[in-house]
Every structure is written in C-alpha cells, then in structure tokens.
Protein backbone atom coordinates (compact mmCIF):
# COMPACT_ATOMS: atom_id res chain seq x y z
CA UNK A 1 -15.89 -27.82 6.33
CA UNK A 2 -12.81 -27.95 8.54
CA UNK A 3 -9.41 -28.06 6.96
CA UNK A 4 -6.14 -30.28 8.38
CA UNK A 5 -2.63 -29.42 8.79
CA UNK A 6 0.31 -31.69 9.59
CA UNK A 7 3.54 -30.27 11.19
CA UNK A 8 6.40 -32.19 12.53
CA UNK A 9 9.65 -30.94 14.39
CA UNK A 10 12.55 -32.51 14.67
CA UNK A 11 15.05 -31.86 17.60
CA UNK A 12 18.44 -33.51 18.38
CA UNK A 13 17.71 -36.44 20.29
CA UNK A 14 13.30 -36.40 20.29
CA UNK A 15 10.43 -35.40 17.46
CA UNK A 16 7.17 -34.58 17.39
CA UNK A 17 4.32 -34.93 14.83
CA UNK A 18 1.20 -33.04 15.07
CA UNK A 19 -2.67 -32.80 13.27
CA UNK A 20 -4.82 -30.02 13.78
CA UNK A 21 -7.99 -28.91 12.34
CA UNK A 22 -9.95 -26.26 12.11
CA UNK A 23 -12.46 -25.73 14.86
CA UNK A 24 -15.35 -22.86 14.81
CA UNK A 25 -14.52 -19.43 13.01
CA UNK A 26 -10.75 -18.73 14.34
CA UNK A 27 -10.14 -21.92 16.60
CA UNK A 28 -7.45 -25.30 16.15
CA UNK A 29 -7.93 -28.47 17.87
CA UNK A 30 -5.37 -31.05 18.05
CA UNK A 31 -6.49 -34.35 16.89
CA UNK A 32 -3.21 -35.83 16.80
CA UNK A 33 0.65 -35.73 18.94
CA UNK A 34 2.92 -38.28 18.57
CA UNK A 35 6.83 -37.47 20.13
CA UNK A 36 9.41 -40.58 19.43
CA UNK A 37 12.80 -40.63 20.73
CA UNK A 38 14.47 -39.92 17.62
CA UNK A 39 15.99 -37.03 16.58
CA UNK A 40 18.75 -35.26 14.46
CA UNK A 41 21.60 -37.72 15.76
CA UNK A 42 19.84 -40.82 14.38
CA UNK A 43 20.04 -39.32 10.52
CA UNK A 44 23.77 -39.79 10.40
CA UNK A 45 25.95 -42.59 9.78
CA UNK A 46 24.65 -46.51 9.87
CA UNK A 47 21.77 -45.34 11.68
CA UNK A 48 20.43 -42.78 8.96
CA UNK A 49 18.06 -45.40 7.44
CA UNK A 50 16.23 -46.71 10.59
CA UNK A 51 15.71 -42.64 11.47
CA UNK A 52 14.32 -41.91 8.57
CA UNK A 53 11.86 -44.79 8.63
CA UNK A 54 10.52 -44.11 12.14
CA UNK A 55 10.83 -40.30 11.38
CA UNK A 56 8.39 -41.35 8.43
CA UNK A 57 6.34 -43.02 9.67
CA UNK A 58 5.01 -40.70 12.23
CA UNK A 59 2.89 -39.40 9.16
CA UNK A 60 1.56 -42.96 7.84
CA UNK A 61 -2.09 -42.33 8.44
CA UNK A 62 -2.07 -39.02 6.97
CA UNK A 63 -0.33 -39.52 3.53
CA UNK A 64 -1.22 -36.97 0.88
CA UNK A 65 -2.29 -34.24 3.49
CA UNK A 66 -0.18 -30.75 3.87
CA UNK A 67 2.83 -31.72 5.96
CA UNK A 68 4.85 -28.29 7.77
CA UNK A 69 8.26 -29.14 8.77
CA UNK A 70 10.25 -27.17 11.72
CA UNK A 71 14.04 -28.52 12.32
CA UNK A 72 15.77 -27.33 15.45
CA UNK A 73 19.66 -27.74 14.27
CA UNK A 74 22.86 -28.00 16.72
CA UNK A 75 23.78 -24.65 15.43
CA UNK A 76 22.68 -21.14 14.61
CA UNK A 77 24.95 -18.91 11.85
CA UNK A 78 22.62 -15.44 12.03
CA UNK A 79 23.56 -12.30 10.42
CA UNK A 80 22.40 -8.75 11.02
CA UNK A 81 21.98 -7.68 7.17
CA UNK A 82 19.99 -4.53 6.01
CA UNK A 83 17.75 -5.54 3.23
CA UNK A 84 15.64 -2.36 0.98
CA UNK A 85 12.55 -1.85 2.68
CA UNK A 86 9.05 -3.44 1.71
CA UNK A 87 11.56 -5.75 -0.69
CA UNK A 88 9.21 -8.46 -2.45
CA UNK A 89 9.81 -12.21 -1.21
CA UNK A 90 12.20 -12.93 -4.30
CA UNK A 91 14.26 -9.93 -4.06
CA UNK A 92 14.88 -10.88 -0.24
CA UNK A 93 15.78 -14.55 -0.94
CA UNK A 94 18.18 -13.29 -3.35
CA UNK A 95 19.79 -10.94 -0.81
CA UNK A 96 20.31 -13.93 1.51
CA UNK A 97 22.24 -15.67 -1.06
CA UNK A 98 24.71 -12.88 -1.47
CA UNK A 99 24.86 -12.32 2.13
CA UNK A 100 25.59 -16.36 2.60
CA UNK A 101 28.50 -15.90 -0.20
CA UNK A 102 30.36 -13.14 1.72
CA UNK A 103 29.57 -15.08 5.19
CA UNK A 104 29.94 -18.88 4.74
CA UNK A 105 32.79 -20.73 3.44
CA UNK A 106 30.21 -23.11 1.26
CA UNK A 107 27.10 -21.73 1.65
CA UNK A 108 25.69 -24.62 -0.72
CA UNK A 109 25.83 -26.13 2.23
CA UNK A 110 23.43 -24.19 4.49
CA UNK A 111 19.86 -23.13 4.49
CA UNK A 112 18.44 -20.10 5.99
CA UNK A 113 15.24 -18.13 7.23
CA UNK A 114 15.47 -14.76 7.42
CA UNK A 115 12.68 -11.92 9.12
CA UNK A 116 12.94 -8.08 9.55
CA UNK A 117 13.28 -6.46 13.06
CA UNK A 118 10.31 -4.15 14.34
CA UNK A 119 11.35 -0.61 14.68
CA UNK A 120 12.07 0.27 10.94
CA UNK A 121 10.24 3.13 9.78
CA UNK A 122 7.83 4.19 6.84
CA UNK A 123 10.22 5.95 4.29
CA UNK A 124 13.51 4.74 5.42
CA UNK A 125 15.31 2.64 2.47
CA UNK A 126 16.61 -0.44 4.17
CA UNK A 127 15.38 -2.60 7.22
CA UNK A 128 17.32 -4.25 9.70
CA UNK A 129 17.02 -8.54 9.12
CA UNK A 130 18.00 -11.33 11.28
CA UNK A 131 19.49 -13.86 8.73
CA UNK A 132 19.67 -17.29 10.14
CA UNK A 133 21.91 -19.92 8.27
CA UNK A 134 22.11 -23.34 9.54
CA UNK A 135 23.71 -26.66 7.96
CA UNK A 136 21.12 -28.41 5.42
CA UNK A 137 21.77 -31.68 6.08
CA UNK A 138 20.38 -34.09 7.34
CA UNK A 139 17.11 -31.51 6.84
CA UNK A 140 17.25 -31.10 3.02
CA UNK A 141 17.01 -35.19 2.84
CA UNK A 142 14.58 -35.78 5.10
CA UNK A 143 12.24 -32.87 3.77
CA UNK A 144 12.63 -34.69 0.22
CA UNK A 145 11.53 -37.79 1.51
CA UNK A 146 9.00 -36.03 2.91
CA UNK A 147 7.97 -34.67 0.34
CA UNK A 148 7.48 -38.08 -1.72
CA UNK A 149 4.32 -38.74 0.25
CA UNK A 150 3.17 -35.00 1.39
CA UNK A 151 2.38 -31.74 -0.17
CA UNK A 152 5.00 -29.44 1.92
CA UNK A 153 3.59 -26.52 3.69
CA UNK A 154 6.87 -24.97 5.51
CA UNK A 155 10.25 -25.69 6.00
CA UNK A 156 12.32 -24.07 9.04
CA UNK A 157 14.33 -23.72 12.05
CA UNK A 158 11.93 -22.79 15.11
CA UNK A 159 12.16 -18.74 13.98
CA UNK A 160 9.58 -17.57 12.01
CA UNK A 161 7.07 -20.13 13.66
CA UNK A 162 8.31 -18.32 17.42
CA UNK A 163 8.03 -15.17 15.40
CA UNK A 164 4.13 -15.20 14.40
CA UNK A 165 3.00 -17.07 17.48
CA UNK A 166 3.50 -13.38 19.36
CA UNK A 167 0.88 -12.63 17.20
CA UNK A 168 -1.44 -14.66 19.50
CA UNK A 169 -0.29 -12.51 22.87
CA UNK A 170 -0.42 -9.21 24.60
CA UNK A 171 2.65 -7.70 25.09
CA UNK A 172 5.97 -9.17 24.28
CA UNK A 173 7.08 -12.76 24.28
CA UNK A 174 10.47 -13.39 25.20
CA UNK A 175 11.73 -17.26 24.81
CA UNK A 176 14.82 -18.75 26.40
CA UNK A 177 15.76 -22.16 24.21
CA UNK A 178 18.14 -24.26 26.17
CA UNK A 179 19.31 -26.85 24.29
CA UNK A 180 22.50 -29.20 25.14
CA UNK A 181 24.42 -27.43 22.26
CA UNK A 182 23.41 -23.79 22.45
CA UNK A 183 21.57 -21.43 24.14
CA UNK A 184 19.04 -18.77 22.09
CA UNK A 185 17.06 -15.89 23.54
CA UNK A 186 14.57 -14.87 21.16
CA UNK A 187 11.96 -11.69 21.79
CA UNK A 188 8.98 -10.92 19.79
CA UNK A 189 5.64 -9.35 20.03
CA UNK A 190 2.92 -9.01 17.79
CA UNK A 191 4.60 -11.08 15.12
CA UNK A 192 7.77 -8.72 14.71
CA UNK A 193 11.07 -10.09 15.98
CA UNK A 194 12.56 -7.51 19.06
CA UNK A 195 15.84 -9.37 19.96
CA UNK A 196 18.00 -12.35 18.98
CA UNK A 197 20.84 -13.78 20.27
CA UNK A 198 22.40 -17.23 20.23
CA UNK A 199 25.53 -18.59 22.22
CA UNK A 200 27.01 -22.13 21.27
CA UNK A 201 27.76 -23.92 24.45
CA UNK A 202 29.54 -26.98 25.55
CA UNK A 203 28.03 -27.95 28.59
CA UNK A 204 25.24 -27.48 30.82
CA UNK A 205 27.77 -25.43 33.01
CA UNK A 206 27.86 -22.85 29.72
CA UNK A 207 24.62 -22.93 29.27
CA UNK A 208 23.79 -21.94 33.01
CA UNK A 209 26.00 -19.12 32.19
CA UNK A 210 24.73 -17.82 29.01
CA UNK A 211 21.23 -17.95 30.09
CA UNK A 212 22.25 -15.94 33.14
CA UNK A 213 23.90 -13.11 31.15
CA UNK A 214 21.05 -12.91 28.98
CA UNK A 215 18.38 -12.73 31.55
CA UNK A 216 20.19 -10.05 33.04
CA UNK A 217 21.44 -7.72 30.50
CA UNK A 218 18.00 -7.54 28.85
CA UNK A 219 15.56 -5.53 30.38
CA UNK A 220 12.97 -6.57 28.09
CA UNK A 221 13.24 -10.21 30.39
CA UNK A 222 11.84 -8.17 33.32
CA UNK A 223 8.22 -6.97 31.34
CA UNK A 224 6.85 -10.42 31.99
CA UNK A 225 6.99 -14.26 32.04
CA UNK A 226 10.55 -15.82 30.42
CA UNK A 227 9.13 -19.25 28.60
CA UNK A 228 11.81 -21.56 28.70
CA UNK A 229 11.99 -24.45 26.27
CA UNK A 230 14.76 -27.17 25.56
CA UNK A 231 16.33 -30.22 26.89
CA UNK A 232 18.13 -28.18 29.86
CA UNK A 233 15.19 -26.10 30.54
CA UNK A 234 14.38 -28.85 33.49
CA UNK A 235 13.29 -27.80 37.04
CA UNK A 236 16.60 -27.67 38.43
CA UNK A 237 18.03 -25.14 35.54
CA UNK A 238 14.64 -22.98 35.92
CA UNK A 239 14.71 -22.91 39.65
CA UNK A 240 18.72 -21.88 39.58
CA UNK A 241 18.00 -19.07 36.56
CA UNK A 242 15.29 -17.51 38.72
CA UNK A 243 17.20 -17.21 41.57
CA UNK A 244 20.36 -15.74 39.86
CA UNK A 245 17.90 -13.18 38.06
CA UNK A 246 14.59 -12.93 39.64
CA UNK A 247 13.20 -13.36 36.20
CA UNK A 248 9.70 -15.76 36.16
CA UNK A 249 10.10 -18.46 33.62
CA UNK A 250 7.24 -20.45 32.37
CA UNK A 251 6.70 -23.48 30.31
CA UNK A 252 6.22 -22.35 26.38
CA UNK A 253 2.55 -21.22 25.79
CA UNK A 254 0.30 -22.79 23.72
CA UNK A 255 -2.54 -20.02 21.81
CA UNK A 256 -5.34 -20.40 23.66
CA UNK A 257 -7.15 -20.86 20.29
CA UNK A 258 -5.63 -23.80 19.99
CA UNK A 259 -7.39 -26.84 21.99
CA UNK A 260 -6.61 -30.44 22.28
CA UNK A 261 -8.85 -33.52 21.53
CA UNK A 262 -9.25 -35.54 24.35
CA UNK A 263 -6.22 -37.21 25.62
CA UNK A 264 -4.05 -35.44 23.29
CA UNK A 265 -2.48 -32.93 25.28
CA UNK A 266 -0.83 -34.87 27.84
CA UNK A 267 1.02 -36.12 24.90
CA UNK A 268 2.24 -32.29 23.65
CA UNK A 269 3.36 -31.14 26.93
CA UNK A 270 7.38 -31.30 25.22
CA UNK A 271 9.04 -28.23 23.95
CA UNK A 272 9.65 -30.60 21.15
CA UNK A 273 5.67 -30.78 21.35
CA UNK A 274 4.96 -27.25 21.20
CA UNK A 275 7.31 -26.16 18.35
CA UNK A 276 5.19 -28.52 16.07
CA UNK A 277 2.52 -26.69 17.13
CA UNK A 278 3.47 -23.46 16.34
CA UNK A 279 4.48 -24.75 13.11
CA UNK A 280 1.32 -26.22 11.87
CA UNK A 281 -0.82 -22.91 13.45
CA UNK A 282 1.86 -20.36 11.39
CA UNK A 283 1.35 -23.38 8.16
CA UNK A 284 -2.06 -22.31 8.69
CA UNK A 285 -2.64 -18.52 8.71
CA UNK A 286 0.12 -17.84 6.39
C-alpha cells in the first residue's frame, strides 16, 4: 500500500506545495506541485491574513495527511559550535539553546537547525556542528496554523533537506543559493555536510561578487557540476559566474528515484519547486 507525504516551502516572494507517494520498493512519484506567487513578504503587516489564506490553502485537498514544512528566510545566523560526539537528539537541542544565549541578543526570537560536519573521528570527544539560527517569525505562525489541519512531519530552513539529498548522489554535491538577500554555498556528499558559508548581500551586484569568491576559493567547486538555485540564479547570472570561474553550474537535481505524474513536472521546474521536494523525500526516509 503506498504511503503520501505533503511538503511545502516557502521562499520570499514564491511557494511551493508538493504530494508524493510511494512508488515500487525505493521509488517517489509526484502526484501533486502547486507554486503561487506568495511568499515570506506577504505574512507581514495588512497583508498577513490574505498570505496565510492562500499559503493554506495550497493543502485544501489533502487535510489530515503528514504535511513537511521547509522555510527559506532573508537571513542566515550559523555558528561553528563543537557539540560531544554521538550526543543523543535532546542533549544536542539543548546545546543549541546555550549556544543561541551566548550568540543572539533574544534568542526567543530565533529558531535553528543544526548538523555535524563529516571528518570527525571515532574516539574524539566533540564534533564540529554548523548551527543555523534564523528569525521565527512569520514561520512559527504559519507552522501553527498549519498544524491545525495537518499532522507536521518537519520544520526547517533548506539545510538538513540539502544535507540528506547527497545521500541520493555519487560524489559531492555542492549548491550555490542565490537569493536577492544573500548568497549561501552549501557542500555535501553522502548526507554529511563538507562546507557552509553564507554572505548577506544587498544587491544583485553583491551577489555577483560573493558567488564569484566562493566559486573560486573552493576547490571542492571544481570536482563537478555547481547546482545553482534562487531568484538570481537566472541565465544571465549563470552564464557571467561561469565565465569568471570556469565552474559548470546546473539547475538543482532532482533524485532520480523520484518521478513525476504526468504533467506534474513542468510545474516543479522552480528552485522553490525542488526544495519542497527534497523536503517531503528527507520527511520520508527519516
């Protein structure tokens, strides 16, 4: 009997809802994409009401079913932070809570996901963890309304979805997020996180420059195909980052265990698109 999953993401200006199901002993197909023009900037002020009702109703038809929630935010707060190694789920939460103490200003205001770096040893006594703080709201009220008509599965930035999606690939996967208000390289392979960096930017101008620098200073960039998601990540900024660094970026890549249902995939083709993907295939298999 195949199972469902629902996963929505929710950018700054566009979201995108997503259904898959299981298909066959290890396969996904997508049975349903929808991606609205509504993002993060239409939960604040007068318009927060007539977001969250569109936001909501991506999910009508599929009240009641497991619902896997990935929010992109304006800005990244990570922290390098050395946690004891093999620490149990609860012990780690509560290390990100003193870390967000000693870090933030009001860290009541912030959530956070956190995952260890690959390279730590058997026998050493701490790890090496990317913490990732990011404001709550709007997230934290539209995940409770949410939550009023769906079991939640998962609640996140784009991180630990990116993170176990390497899982699905030979090699290392190396992702360039160019969004209007920052600019993230992330690298991974084989569901461990490599590299992380993350550069707030101003204007497209910043972000042309940021991208650059990263491209070039990481050699990892050079062992294969750069997939470049985001707003910016148009032909124009892909054509100029290639030149600049002779680096081959790609559209994000979808597992290919994961299929689409007819006319469904002309509909996911958005980076918006495929981090709801992502999210409902780690909502799965975790």
């Amino acid at each position: 009997m195949s199972k469902s999953q629902l996963a929505c993401a929710i950018g700054s200006t566009e979201s995108a809802f997503v259904r898959i199901k299981t298909s066959g002993s290890d396969g996904y197909i997508i049975t349903a994409c929808k991606t609205i023009p509504v993002g993060t900037n239409d939960l604040e002020g007068k318009k927060t009401a007539r977001g969250l009702k569109k936001l909501l109703s991506l999910t009508e038809e599929w009240k009641d079913e497991a619902l896997a929630l990935c929010f992109c935010p304006e800005a990244y707060f990570p922290l390098n932070a050395y946690f004891p190694s093999n620490a149990a789920r609860k012990a780690c939460e509560e290390q990100c809570r003193i870390e967000a103490a000693h870090f933030l200003n009001r860290p009541e205001e912030y959530l956070h996901d956190h995952t260890a770096y690959s390279g730590c040893r058997n026998g050493e006594k701490l790890e090496k963890h990317l913490v990732l703080f990011y404001r709550a709201e709007p997230f934290t009220t539209l995940s409770a309304k949410f939550a009023e008509r769906h079991t939640i599965s998962f609640c996140g930035s784009p991180l630990l979805p990116s993170v176990h999606r390497s899982r699905c690939f030979e090699g290392a996967t190396t992702l360039l997020d160019l969004e209007k208000s920052h600019v993230v390289l992330t690298v991974m392979e084989n569901g461990q996180l490599e590299y992380f960096n993350f550069h707030r930017v101003k204007n497209r101008k910043e972000a042309e420059y940021f991208a650059i620098h990263e491209l070039q200073s990481n050699p990892l960039c050079r062992n294969g195909d750069v997939q470049a998601t985001g707003p910016l990540a148009d032909r124009a900024m892909t054509s100029l980052l290639e030149k600049e660094t002779l680096c081959n970026l790609v559209p994000p890549a979808i597992p290919k265990k994961v299929e689409f249902a007819e006319k469904e995939s002309s509909a996911c083709r958005s980076s918006t698109a495929s981090k709801a993907i992502i999210t409902a295939l780690m909502a799965f298999e975790n």
